[in-house]
N, C-alpha and C. Protein backbone atom coordinates (compact mmCIF):
# COMPACT_ATOMS: atom_id res chain seq x y z
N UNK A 1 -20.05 6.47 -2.51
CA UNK A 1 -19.16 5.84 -3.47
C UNK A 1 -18.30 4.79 -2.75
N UNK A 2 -18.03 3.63 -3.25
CA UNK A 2 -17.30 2.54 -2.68
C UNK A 2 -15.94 1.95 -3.90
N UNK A 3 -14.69 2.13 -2.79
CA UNK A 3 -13.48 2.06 -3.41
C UNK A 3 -13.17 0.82 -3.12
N UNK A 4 -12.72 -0.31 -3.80
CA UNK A 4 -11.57 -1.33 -3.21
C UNK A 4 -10.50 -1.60 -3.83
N UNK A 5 -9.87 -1.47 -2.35
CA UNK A 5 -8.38 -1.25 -2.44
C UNK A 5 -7.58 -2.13 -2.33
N UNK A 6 -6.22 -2.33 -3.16
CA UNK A 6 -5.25 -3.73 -2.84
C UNK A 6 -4.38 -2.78 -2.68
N UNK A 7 -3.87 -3.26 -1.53
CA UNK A 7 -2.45 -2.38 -1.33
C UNK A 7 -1.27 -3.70 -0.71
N UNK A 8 -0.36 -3.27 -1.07
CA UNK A 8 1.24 -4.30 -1.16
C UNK A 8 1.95 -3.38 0.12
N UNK A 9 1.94 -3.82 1.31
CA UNK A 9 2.75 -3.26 2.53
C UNK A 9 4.44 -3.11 2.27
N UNK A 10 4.92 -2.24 2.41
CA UNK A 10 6.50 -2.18 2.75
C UNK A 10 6.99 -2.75 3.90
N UNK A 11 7.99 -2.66 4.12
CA UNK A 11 9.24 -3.63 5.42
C UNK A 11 8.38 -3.89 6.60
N UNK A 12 7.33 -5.37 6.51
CA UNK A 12 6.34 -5.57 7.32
C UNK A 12 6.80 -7.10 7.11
N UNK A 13 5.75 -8.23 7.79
CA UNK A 13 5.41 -9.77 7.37
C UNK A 13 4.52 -9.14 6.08
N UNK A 14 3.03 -8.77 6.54
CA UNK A 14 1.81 -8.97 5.66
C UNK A 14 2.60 -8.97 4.25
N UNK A 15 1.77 -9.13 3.62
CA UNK A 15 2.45 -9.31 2.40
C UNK A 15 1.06 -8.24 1.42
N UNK A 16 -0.25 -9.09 1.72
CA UNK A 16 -1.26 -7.74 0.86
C UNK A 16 -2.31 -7.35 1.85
N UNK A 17 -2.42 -6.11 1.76
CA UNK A 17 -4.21 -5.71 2.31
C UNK A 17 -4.85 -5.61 1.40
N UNK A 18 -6.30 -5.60 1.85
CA UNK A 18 -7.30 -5.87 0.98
C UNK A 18 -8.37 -5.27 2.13
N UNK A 19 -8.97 -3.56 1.30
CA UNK A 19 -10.45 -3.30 1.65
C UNK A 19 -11.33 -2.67 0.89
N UNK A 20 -12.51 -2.20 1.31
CA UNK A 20 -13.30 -1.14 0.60
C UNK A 20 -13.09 -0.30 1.64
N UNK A 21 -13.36 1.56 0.97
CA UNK A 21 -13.55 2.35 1.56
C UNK A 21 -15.40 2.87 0.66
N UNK A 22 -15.94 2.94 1.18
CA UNK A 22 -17.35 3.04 1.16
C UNK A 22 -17.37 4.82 2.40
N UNK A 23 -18.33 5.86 1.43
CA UNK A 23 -18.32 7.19 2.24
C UNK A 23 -17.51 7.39 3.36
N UNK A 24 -16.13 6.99 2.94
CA UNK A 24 -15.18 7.90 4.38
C UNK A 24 -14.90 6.75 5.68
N UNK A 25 -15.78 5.01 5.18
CA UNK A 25 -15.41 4.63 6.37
C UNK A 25 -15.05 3.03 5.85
N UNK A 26 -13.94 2.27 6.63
CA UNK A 26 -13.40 1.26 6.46
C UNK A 26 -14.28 -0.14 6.52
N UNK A 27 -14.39 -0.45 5.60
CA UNK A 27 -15.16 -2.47 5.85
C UNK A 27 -14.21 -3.51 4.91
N UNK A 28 -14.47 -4.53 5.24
CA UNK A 28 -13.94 -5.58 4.83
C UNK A 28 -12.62 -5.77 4.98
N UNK A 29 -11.40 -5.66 5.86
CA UNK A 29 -10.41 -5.74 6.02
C UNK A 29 -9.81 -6.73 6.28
N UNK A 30 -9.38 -7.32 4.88
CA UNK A 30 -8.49 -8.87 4.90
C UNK A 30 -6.79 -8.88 4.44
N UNK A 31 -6.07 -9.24 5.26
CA UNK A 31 -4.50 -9.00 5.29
C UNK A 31 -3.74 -10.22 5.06
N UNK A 32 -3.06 -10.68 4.10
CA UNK A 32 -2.61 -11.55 3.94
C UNK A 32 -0.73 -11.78 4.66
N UNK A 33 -0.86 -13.07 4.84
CA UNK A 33 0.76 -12.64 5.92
C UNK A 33 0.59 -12.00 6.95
N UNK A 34 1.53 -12.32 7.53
CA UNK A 34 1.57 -11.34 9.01
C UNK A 34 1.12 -12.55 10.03
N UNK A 35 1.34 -11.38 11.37
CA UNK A 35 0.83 -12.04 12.80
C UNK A 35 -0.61 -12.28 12.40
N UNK A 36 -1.68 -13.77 12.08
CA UNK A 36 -2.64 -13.62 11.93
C UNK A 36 -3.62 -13.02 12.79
N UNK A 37 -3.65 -13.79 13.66
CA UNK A 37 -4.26 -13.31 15.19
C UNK A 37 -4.52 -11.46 15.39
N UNK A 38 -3.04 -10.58 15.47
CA UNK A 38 -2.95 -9.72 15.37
C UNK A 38 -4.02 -9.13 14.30
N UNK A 39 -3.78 -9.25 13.10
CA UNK A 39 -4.36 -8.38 11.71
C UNK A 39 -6.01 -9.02 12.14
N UNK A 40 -6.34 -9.74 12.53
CA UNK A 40 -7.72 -10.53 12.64
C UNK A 40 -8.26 -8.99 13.42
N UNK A 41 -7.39 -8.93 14.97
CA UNK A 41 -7.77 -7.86 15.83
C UNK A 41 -7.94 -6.61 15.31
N UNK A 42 -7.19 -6.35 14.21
CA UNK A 42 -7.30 -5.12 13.51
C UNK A 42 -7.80 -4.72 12.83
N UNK A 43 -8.89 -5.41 12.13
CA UNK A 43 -9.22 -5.62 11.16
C UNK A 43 -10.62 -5.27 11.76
N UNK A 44 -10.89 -6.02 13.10
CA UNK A 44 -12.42 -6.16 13.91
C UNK A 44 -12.32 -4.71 13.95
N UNK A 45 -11.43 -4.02 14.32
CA UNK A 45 -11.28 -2.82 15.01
C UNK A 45 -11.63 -1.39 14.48
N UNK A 46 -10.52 -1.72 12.95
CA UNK A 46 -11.43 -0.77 12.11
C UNK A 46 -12.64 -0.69 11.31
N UNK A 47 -13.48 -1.88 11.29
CA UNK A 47 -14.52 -1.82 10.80
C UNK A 47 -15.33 -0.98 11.07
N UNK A 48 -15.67 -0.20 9.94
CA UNK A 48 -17.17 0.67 10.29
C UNK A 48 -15.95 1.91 10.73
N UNK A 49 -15.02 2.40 11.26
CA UNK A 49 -14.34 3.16 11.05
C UNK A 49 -13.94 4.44 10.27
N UNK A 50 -13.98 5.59 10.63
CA UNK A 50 -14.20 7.04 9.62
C UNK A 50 -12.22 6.67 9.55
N UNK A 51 -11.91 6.96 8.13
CA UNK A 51 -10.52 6.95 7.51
C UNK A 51 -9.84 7.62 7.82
N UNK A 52 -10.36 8.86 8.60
CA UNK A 52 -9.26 9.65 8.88
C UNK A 52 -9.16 9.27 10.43
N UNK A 53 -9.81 8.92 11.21
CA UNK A 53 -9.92 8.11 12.60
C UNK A 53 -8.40 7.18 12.63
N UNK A 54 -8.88 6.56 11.88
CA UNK A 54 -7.92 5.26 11.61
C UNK A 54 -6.91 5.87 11.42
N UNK A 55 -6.34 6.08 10.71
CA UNK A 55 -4.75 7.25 10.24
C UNK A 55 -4.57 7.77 11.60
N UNK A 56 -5.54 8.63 12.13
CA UNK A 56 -4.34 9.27 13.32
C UNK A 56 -4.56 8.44 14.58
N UNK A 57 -4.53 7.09 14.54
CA UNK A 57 -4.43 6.06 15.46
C UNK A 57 -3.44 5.48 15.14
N UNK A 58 -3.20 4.92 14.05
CA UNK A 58 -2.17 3.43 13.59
C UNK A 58 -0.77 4.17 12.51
N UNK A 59 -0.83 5.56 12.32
CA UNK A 59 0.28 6.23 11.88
C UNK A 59 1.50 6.02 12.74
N UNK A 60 2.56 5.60 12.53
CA UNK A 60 3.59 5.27 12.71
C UNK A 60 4.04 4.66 13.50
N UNK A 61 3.36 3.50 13.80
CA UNK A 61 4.00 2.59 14.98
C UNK A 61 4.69 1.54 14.04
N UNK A 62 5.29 1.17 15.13
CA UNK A 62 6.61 0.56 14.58
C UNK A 62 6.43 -1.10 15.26
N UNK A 63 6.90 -1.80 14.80
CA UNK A 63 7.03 -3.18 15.01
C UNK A 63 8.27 -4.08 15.41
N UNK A 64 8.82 -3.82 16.74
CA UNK A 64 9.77 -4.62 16.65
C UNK A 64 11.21 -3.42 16.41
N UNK A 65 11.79 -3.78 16.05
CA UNK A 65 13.15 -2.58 15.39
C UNK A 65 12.98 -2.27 14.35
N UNK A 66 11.91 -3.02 13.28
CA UNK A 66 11.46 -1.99 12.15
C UNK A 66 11.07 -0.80 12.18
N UNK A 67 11.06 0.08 11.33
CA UNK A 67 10.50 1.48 10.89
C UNK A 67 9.47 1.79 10.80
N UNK A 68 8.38 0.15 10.78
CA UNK A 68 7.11 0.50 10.50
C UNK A 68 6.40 -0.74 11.08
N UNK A 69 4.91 -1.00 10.78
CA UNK A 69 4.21 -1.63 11.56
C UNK A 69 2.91 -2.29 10.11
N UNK A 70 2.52 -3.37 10.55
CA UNK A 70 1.53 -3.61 9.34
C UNK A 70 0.12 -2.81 10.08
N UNK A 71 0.10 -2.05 11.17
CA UNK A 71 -1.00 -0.98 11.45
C UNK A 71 -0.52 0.42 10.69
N UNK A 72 0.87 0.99 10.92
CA UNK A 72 1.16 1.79 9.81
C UNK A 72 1.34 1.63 8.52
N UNK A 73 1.41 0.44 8.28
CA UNK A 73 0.92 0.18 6.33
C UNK A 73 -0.63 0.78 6.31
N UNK A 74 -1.27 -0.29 7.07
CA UNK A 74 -2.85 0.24 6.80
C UNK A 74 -3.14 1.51 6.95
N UNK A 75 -2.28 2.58 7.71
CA UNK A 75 -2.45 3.98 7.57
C UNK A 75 -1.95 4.48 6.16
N UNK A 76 -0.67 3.91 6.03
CA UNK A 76 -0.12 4.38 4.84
C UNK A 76 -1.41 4.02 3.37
N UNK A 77 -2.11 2.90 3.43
CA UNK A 77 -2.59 2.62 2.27
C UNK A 77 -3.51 3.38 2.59
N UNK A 78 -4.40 4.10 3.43
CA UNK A 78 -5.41 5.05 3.90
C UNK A 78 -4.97 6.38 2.79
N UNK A 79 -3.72 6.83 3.45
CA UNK A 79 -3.39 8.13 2.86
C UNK A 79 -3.30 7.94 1.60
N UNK A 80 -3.05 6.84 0.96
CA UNK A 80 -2.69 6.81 -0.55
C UNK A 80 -3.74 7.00 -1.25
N UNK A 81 -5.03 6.74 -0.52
CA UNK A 81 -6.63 6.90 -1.25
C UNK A 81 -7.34 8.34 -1.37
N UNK A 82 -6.30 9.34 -0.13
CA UNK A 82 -7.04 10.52 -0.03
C UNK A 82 -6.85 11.73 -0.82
C-alpha cells in the first residue's frame, strides 16, 4: 500500500514535506524551505528507508537553540502516519 504524505513542519525554516510511504519504507522526499543543501542530504539518506529506522535516528535533534530540527519534523510526520 502507498501513502502520500504532506506534512506542515513546526518551529523549523522548511516550511512543507512532501513523501510517499510505500510498505513501511520512505521514497520521494521533497522539503520545501529550509537549509536546501541540508534537506537535499536528507532526503538521499532516507530513501528506500524502513520508517521506523528513520524515527529512531532523526527523533529529536534540535537545530540551533530551537526545540526541534527539520530531521525531527520528518520523524514527527513519520509518527503521525503510524
Amino acid at each position: 500500500m502507498k501513502q502520500h504524505i504532506k506534512y506542515l513542519p513546526k518551529g523549523v525554516c522548511s516550511r512543507q514535506m512532501e513523501f510517499d510511504v510505500e510498505d513501511g519504507f520512505v521514497k520521494n522526499l521533497k522539503v520545501i524551505g529550509g537549509c536546501n543543501g541540508n534537506l537535499q542530504g536528507i532526503a538521499r539518506l532516507v530513501e528506500g528507508r524502513k520508517v521506523e529506522d528513520i524515527i529512531s535516528c532523526l527523533d529529536g535533534l534540535k537545530c540551533g537553540m530551537k526545540q526541534t530540527s527539520c530531521p525531527a519534523q520528518l520523524a514527527e510526520a513519520l509518527k503521525s502516519i503510524k
